[in-house]
PDB file of N, CA and C in Angstrom:
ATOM      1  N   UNK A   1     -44.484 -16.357  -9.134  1.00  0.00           N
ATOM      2  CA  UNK A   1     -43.104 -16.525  -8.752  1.00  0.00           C
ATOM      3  C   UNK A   1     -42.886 -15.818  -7.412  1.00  0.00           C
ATOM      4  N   UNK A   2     -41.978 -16.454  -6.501  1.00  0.00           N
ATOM      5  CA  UNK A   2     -41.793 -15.812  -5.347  1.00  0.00           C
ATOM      6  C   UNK A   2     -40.910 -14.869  -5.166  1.00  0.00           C
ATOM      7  N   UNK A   3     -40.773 -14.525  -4.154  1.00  0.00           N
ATOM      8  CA  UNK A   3     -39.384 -13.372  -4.070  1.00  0.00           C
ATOM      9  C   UNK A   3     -38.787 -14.172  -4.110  1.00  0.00           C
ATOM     10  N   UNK A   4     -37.955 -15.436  -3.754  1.00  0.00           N
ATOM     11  CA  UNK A   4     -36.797 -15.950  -3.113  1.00  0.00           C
ATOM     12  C   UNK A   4     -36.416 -16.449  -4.683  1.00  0.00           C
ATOM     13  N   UNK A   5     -37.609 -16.769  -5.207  1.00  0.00           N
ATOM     14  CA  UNK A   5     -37.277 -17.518  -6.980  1.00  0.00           C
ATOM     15  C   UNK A   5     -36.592 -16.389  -7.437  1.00  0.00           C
ATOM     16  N   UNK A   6     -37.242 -14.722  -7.506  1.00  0.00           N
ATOM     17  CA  UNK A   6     -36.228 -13.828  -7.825  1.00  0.00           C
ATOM     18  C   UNK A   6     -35.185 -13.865  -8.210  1.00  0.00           C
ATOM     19  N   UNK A   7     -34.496 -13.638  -6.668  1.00  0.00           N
ATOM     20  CA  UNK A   7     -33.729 -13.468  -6.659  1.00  0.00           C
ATOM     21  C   UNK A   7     -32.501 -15.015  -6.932  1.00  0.00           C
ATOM     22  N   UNK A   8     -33.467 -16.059  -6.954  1.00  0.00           N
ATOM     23  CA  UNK A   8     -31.914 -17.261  -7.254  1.00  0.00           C
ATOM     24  C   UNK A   8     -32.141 -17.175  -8.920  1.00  0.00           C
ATOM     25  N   UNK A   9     -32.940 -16.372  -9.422  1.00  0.00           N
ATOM     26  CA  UNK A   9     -33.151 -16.225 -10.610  1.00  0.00           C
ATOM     27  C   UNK A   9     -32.142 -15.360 -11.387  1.00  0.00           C
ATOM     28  N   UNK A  10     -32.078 -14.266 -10.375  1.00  0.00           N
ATOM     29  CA  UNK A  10     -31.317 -13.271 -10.850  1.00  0.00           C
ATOM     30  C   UNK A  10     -29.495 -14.120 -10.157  1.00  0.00           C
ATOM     31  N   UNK A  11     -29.246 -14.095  -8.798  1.00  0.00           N
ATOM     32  CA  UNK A  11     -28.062 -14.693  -8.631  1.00  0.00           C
ATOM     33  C   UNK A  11     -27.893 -16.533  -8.742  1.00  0.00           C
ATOM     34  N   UNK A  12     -27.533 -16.928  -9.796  1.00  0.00           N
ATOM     35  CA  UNK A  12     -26.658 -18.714  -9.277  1.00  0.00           C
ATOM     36  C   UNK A  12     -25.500 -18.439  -9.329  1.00  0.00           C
ATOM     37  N   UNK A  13     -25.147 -18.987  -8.494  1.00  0.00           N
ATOM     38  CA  UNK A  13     -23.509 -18.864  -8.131  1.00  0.00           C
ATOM     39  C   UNK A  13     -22.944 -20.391  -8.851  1.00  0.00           C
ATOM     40  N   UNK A  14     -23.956 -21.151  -9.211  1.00  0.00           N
ATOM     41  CA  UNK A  14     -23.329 -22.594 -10.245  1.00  0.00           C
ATOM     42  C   UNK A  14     -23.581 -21.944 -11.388  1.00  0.00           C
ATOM     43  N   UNK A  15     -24.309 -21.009 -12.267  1.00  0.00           N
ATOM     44  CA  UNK A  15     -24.575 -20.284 -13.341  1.00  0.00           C
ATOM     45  C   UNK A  15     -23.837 -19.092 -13.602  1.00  0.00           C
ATOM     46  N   UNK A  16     -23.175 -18.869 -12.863  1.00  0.00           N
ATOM     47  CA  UNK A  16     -22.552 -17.485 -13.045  1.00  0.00           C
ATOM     48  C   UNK A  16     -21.119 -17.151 -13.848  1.00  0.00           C
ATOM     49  N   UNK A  17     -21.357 -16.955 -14.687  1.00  0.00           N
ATOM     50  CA  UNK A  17     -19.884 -16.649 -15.585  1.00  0.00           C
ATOM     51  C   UNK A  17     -19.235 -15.271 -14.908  1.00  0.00           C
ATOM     52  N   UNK A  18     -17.910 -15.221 -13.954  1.00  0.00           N
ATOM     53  CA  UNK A  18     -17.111 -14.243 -13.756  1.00  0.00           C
ATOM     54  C   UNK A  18     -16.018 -13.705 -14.380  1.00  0.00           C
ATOM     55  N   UNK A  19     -15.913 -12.749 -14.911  1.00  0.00           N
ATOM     56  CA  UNK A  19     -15.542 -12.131 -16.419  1.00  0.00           C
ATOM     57  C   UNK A  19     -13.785 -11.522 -15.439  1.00  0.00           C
ATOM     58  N   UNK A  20     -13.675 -12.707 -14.857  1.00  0.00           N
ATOM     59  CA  UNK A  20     -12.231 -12.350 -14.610  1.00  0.00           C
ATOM     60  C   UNK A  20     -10.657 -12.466 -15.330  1.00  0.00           C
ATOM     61  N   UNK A  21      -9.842 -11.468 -15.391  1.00  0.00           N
ATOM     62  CA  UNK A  21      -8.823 -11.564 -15.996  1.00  0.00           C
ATOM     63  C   UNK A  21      -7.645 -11.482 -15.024  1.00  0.00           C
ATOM     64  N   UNK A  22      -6.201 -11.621 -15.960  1.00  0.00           N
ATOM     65  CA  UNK A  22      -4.853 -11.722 -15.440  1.00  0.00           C
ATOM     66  C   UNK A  22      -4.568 -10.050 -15.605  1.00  0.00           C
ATOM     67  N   UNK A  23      -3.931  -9.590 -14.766  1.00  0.00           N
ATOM     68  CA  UNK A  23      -3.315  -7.878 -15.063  1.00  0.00           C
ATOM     69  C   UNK A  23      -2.109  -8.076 -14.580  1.00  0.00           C
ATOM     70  N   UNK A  24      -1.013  -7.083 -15.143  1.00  0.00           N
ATOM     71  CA  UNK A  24       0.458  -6.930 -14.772  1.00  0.00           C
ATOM     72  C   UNK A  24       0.232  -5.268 -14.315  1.00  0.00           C
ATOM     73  N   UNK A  25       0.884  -5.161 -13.609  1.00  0.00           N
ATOM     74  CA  UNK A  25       1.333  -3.541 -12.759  1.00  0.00           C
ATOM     75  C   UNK A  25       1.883  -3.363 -14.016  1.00  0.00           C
ATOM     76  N   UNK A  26       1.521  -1.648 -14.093  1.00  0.00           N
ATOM     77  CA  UNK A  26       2.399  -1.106 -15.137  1.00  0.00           C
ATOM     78  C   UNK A  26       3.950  -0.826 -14.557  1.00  0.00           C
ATOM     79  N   UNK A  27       4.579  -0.446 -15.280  1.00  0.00           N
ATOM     80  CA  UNK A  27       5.999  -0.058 -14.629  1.00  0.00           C
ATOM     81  C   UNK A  27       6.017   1.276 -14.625  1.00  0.00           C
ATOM     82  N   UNK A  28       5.944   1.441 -13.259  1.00  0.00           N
ATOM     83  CA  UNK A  28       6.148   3.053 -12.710  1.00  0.00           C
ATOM     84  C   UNK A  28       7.563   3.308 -11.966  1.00  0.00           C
ATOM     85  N   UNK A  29       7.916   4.247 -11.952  1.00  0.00           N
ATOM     86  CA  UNK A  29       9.690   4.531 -10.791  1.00  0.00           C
ATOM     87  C   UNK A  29       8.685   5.367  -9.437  1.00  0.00           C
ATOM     88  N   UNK A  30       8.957   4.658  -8.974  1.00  0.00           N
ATOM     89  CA  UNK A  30       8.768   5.591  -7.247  1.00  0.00           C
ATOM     90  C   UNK A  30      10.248   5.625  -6.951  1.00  0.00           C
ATOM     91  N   UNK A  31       9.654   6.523  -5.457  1.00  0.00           N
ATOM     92  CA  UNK A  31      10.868   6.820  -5.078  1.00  0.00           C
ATOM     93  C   UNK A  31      10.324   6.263  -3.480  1.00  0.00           C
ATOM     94  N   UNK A  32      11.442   5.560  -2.791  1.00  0.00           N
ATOM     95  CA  UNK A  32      11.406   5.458  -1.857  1.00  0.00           C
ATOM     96  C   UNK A  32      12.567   5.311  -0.511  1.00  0.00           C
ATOM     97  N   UNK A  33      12.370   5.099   0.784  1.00  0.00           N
ATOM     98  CA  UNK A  33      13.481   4.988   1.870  1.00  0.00           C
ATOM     99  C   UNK A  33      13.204   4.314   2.700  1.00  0.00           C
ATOM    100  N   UNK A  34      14.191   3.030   3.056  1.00  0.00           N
ATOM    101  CA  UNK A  34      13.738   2.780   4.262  1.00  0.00           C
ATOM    102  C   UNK A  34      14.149   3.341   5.884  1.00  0.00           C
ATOM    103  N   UNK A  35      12.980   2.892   6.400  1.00  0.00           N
ATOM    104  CA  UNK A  35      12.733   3.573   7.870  1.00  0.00           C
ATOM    105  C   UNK A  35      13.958   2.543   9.139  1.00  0.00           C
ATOM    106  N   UNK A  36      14.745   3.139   9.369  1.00  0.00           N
ATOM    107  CA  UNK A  36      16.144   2.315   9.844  1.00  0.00           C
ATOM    108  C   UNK A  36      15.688   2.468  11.858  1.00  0.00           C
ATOM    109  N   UNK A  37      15.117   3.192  12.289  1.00  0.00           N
ATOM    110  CA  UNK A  37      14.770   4.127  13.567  1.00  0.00           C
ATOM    111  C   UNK A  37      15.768   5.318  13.802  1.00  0.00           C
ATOM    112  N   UNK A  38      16.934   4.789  13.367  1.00  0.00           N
ATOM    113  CA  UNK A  38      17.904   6.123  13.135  1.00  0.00           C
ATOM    114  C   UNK A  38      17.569   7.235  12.069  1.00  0.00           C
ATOM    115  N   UNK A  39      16.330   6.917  11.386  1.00  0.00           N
ATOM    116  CA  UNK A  39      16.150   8.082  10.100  1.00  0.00           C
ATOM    117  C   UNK A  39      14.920   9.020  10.289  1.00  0.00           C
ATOM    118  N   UNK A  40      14.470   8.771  11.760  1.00  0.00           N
ATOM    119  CA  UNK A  40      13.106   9.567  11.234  1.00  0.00           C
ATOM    120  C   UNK A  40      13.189  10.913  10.763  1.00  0.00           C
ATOM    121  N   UNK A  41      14.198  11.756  10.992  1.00  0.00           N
ATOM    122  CA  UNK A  41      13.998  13.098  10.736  1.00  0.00           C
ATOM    123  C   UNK A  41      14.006  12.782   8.865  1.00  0.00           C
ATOM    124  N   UNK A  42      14.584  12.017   8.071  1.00  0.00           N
ATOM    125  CA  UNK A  42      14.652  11.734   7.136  1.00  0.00           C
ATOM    126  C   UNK A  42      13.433  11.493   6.779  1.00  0.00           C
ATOM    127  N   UNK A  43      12.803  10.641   6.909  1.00  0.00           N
ATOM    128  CA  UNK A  43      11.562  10.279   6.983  1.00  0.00           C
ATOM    129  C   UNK A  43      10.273  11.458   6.817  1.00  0.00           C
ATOM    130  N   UNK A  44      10.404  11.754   8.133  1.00  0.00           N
ATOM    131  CA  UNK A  44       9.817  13.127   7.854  1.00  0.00           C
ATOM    132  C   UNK A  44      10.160  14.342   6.886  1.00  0.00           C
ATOM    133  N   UNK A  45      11.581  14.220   6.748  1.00  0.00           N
ATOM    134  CA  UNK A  45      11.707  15.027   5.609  1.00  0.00           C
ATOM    135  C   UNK A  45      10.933  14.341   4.323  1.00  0.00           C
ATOM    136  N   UNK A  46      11.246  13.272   3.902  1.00  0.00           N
ATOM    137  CA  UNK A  46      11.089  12.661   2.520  1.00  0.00           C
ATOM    138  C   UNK A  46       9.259  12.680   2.349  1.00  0.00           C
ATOM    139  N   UNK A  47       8.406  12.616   3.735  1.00  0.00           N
ATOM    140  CA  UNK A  47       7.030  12.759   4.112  1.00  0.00           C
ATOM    141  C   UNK A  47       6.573  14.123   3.851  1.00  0.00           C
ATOM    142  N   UNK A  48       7.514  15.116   3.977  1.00  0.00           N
ATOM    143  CA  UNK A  48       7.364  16.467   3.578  1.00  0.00           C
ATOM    144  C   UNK A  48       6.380  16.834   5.263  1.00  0.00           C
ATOM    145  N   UNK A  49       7.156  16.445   6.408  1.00  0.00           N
ATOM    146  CA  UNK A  49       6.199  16.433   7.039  1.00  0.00           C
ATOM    147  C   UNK A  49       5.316  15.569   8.007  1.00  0.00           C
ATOM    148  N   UNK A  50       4.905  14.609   7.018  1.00  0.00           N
ATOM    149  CA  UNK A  50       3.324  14.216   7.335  1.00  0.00           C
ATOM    150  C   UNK A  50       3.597  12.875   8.287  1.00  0.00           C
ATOM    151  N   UNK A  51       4.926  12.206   8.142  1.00  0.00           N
ATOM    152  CA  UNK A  51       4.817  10.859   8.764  1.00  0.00           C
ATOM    153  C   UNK A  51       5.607  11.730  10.328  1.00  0.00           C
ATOM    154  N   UNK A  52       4.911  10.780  11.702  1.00  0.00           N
ATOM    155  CA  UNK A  52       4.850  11.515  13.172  1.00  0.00           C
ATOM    156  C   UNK A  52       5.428  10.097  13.469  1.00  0.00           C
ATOM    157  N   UNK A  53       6.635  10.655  14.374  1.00  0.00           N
ATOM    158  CA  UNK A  53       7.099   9.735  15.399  1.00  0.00           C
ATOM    159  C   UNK A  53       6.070   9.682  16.617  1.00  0.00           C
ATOM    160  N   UNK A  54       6.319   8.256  17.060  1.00  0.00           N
ATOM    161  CA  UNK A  54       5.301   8.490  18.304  1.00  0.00           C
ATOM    162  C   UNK A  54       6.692   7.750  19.361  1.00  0.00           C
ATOM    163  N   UNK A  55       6.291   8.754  20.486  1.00  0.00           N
ATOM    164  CA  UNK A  55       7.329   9.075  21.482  1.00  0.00           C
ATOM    165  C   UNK A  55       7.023   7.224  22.302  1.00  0.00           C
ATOM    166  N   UNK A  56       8.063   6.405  22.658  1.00  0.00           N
ATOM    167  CA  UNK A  56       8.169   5.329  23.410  1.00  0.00           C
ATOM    168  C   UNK A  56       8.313   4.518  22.225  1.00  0.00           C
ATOM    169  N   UNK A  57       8.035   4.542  21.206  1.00  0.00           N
ATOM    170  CA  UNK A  57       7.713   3.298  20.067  1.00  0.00           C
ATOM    171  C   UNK A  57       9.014   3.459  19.110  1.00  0.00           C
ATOM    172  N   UNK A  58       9.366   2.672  18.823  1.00  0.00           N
ATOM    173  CA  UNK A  58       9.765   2.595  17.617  1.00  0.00           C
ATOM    174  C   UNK A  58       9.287   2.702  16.072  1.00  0.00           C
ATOM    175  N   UNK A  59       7.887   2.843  16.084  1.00  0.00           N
ATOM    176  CA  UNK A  59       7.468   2.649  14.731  1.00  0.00           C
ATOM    177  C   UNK A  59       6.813   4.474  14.280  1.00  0.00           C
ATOM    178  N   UNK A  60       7.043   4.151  13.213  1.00  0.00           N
ATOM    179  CA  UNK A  60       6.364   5.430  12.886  1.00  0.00           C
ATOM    180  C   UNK A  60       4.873   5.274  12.541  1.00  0.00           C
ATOM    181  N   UNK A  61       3.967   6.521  11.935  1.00  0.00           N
ATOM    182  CA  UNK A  61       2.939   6.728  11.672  1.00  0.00           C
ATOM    183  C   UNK A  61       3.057   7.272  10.443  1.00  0.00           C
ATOM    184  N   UNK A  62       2.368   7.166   9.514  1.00  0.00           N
ATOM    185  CA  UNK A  62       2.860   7.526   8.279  1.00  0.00           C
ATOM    186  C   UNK A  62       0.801   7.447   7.587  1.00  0.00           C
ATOM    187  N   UNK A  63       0.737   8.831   7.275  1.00  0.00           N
ATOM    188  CA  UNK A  63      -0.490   9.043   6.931  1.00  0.00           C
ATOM    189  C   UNK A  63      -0.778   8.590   5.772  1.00  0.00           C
ATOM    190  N   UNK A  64      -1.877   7.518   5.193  1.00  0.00           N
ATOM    191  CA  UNK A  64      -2.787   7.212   3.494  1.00  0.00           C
ATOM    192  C   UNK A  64      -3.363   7.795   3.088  1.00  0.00           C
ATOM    193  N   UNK A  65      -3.248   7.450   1.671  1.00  0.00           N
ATOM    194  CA  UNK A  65      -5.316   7.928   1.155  1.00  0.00           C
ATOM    195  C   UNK A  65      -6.203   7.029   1.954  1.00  0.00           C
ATOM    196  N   UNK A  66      -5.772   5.860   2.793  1.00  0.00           N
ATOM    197  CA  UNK A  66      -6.977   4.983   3.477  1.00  0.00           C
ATOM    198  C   UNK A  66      -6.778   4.993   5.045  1.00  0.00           C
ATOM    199  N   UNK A  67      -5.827   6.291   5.610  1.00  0.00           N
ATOM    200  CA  UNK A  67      -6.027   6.621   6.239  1.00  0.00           C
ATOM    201  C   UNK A  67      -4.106   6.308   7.135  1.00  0.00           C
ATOM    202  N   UNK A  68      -4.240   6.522   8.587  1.00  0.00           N
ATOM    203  CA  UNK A  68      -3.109   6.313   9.491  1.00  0.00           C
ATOM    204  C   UNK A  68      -2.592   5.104   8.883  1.00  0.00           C
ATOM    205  N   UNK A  69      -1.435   4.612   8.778  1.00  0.00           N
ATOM    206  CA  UNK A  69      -0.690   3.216   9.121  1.00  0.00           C
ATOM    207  C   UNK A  69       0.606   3.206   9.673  1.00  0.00           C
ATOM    208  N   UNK A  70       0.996   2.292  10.116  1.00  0.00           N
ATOM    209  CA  UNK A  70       2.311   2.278  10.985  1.00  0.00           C
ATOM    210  C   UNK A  70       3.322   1.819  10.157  1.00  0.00           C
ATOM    211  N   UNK A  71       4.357   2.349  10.246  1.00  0.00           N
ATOM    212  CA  UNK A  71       5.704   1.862   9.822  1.00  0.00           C
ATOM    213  C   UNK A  71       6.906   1.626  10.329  1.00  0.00           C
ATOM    214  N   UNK A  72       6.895  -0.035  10.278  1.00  0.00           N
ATOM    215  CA  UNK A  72       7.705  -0.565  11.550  1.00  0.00           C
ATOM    216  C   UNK A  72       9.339  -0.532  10.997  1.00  0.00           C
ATOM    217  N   UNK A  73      10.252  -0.647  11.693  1.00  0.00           N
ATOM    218  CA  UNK A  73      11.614  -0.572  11.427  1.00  0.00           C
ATOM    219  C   UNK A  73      11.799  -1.374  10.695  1.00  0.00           C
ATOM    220  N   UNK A  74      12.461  -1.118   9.529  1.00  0.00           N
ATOM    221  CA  UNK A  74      12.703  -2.129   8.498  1.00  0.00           C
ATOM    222  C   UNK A  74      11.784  -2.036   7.315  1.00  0.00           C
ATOM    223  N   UNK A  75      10.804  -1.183   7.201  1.00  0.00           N
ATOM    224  CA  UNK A  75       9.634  -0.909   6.210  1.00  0.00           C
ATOM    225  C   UNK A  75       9.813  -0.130   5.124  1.00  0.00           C
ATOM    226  N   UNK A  76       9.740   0.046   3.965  1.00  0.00           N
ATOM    227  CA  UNK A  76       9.909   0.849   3.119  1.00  0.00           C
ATOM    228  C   UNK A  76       8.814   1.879   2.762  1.00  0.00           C
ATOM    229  N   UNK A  77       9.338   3.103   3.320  1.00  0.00           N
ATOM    230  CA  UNK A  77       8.173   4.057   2.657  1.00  0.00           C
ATOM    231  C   UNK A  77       8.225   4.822   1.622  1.00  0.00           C
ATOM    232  N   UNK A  78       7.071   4.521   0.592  1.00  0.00           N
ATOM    233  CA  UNK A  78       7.124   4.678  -0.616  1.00  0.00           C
ATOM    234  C   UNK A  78       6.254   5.930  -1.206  1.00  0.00           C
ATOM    235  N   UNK A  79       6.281   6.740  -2.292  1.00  0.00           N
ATOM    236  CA  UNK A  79       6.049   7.732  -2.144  1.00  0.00           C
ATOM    237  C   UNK A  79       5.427   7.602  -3.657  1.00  0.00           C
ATOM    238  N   UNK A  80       4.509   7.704  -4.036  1.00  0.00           N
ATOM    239  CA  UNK A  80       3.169   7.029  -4.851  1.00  0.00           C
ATOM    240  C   UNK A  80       3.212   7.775  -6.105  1.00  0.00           C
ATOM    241  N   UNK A  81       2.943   7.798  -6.979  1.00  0.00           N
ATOM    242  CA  UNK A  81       2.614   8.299  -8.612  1.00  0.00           C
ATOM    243  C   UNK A  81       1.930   9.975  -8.361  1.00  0.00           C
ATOM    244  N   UNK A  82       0.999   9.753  -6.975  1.00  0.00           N
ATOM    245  CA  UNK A  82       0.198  10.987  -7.424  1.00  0.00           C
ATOM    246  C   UNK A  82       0.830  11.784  -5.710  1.00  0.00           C
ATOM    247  N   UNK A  83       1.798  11.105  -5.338  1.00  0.00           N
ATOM    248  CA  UNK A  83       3.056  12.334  -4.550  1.00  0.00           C
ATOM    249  C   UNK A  83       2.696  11.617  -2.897  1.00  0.00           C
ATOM    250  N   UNK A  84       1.489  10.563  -3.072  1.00  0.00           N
ATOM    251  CA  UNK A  84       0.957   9.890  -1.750  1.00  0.00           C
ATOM    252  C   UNK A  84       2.304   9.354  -1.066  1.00  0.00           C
ATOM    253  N   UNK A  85       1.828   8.912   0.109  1.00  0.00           N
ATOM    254  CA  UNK A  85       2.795   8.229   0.626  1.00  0.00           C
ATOM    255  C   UNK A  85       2.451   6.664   1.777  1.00  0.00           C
ATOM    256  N   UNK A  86       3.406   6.042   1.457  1.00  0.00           N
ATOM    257  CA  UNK A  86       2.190   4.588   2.147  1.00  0.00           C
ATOM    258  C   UNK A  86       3.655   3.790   2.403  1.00  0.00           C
ATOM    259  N   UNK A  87       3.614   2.754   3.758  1.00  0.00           N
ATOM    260  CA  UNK A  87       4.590   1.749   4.180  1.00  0.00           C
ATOM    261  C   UNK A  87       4.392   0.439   3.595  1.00  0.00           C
ATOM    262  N   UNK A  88       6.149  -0.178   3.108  1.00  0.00           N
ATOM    263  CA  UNK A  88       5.321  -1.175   2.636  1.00  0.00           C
ATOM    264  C   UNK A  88       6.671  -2.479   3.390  1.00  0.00           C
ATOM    265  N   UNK A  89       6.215  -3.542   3.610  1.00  0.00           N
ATOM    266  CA  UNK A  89       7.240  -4.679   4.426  1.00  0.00           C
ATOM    267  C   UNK A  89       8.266  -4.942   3.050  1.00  0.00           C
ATOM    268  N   UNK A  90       9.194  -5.089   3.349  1.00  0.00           N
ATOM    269  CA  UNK A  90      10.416  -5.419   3.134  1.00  0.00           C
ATOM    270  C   UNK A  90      10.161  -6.320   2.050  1.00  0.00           C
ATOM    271  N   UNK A  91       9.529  -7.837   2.684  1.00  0.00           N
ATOM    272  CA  UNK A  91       9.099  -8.741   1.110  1.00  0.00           C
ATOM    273  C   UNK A  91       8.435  -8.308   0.218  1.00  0.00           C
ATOM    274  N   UNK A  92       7.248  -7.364   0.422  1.00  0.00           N
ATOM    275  CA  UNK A  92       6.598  -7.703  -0.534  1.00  0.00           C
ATOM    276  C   UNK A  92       7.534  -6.165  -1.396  1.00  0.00           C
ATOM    277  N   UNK A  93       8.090  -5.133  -1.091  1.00  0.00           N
ATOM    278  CA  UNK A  93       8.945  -4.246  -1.944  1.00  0.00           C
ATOM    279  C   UNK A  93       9.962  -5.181  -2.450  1.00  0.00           C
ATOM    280  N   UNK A  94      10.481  -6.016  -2.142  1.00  0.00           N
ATOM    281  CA  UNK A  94      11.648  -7.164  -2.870  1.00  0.00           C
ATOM    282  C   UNK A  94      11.290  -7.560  -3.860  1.00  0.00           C
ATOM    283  N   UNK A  95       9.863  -7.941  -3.555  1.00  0.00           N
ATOM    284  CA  UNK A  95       8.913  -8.796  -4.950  1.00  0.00           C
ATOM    285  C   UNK A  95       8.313  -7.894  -6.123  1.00  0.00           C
ATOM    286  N   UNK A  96       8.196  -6.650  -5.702  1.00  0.00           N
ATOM    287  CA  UNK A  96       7.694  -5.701  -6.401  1.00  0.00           C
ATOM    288  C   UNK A  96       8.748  -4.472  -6.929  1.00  0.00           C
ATOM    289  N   UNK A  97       9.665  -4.517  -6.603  1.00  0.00           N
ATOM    290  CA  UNK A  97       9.762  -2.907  -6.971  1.00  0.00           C
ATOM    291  C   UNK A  97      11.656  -3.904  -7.163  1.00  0.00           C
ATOM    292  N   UNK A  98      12.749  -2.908  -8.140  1.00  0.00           N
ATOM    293  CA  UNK A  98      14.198  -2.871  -8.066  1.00  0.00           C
ATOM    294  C   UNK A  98      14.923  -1.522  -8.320  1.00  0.00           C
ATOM    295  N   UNK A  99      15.699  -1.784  -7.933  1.00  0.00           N
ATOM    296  CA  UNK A  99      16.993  -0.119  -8.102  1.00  0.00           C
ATOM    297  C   UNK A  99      16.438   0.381  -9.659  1.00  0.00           C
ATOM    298  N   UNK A 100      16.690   1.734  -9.343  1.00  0.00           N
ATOM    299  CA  UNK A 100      16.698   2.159 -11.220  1.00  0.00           C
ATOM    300  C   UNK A 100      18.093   2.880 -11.141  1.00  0.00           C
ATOM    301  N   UNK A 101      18.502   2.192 -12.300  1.00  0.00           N
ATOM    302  CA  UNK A 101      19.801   3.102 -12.476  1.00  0.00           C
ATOM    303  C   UNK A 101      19.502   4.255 -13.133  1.00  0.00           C
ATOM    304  N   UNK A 102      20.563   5.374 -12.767  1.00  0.00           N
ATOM    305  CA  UNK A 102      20.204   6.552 -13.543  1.00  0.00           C
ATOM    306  C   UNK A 102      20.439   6.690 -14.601  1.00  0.00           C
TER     307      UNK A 102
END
């Protein structure tokens, strides 16, 4: 047997059963604000800090666990289960997330 038999031995992609499923988000409450350009000191407060205006721009910088991302006016920054913090566009927080009443 050759190498190349090997390996189509080991991978068919017409043979291959992918053991994929459907998942629902659990329901968690974050807390979040959106970034208006009139709020950064807010921002930075609610960042504890960590999200940096950058001088000429309008958008902020707002630090991940996957590293820098920008957060453009109109973005919601959201403030994560384990205290993280990450920007997210307007639709897709509409589609995902609603008010909690107290």
């Amino acid at each position: 047997m050759t190498q190349l038999q090997d390996v189509q031995d080991f991978y068919n992609p017409f043979e291959t059963k992918l053991d994929i499923k459907k998942y629902r988000k659990k329901p968690v409450i974050i807390e979040a604000i959106r970034y208006t350009s009139d709020n950064k000191g807010d921002i930075r407060q609610f960042t504890k800090g960590q999200a940096r205006a950058n001088t000429g721009y309008s958008h902020m910088t707002i630090p991940t666990l996957e590293g820098d991302h920008k957060a453009d006016v109109g973005d919601w920054i959201i403030k994560g289960i384990k205290g993280e913090f990450c920007p997210c566009k307007p639709d897709i927080f509409d589609q995902t997330y609603e008010v909690v009443s107290d």
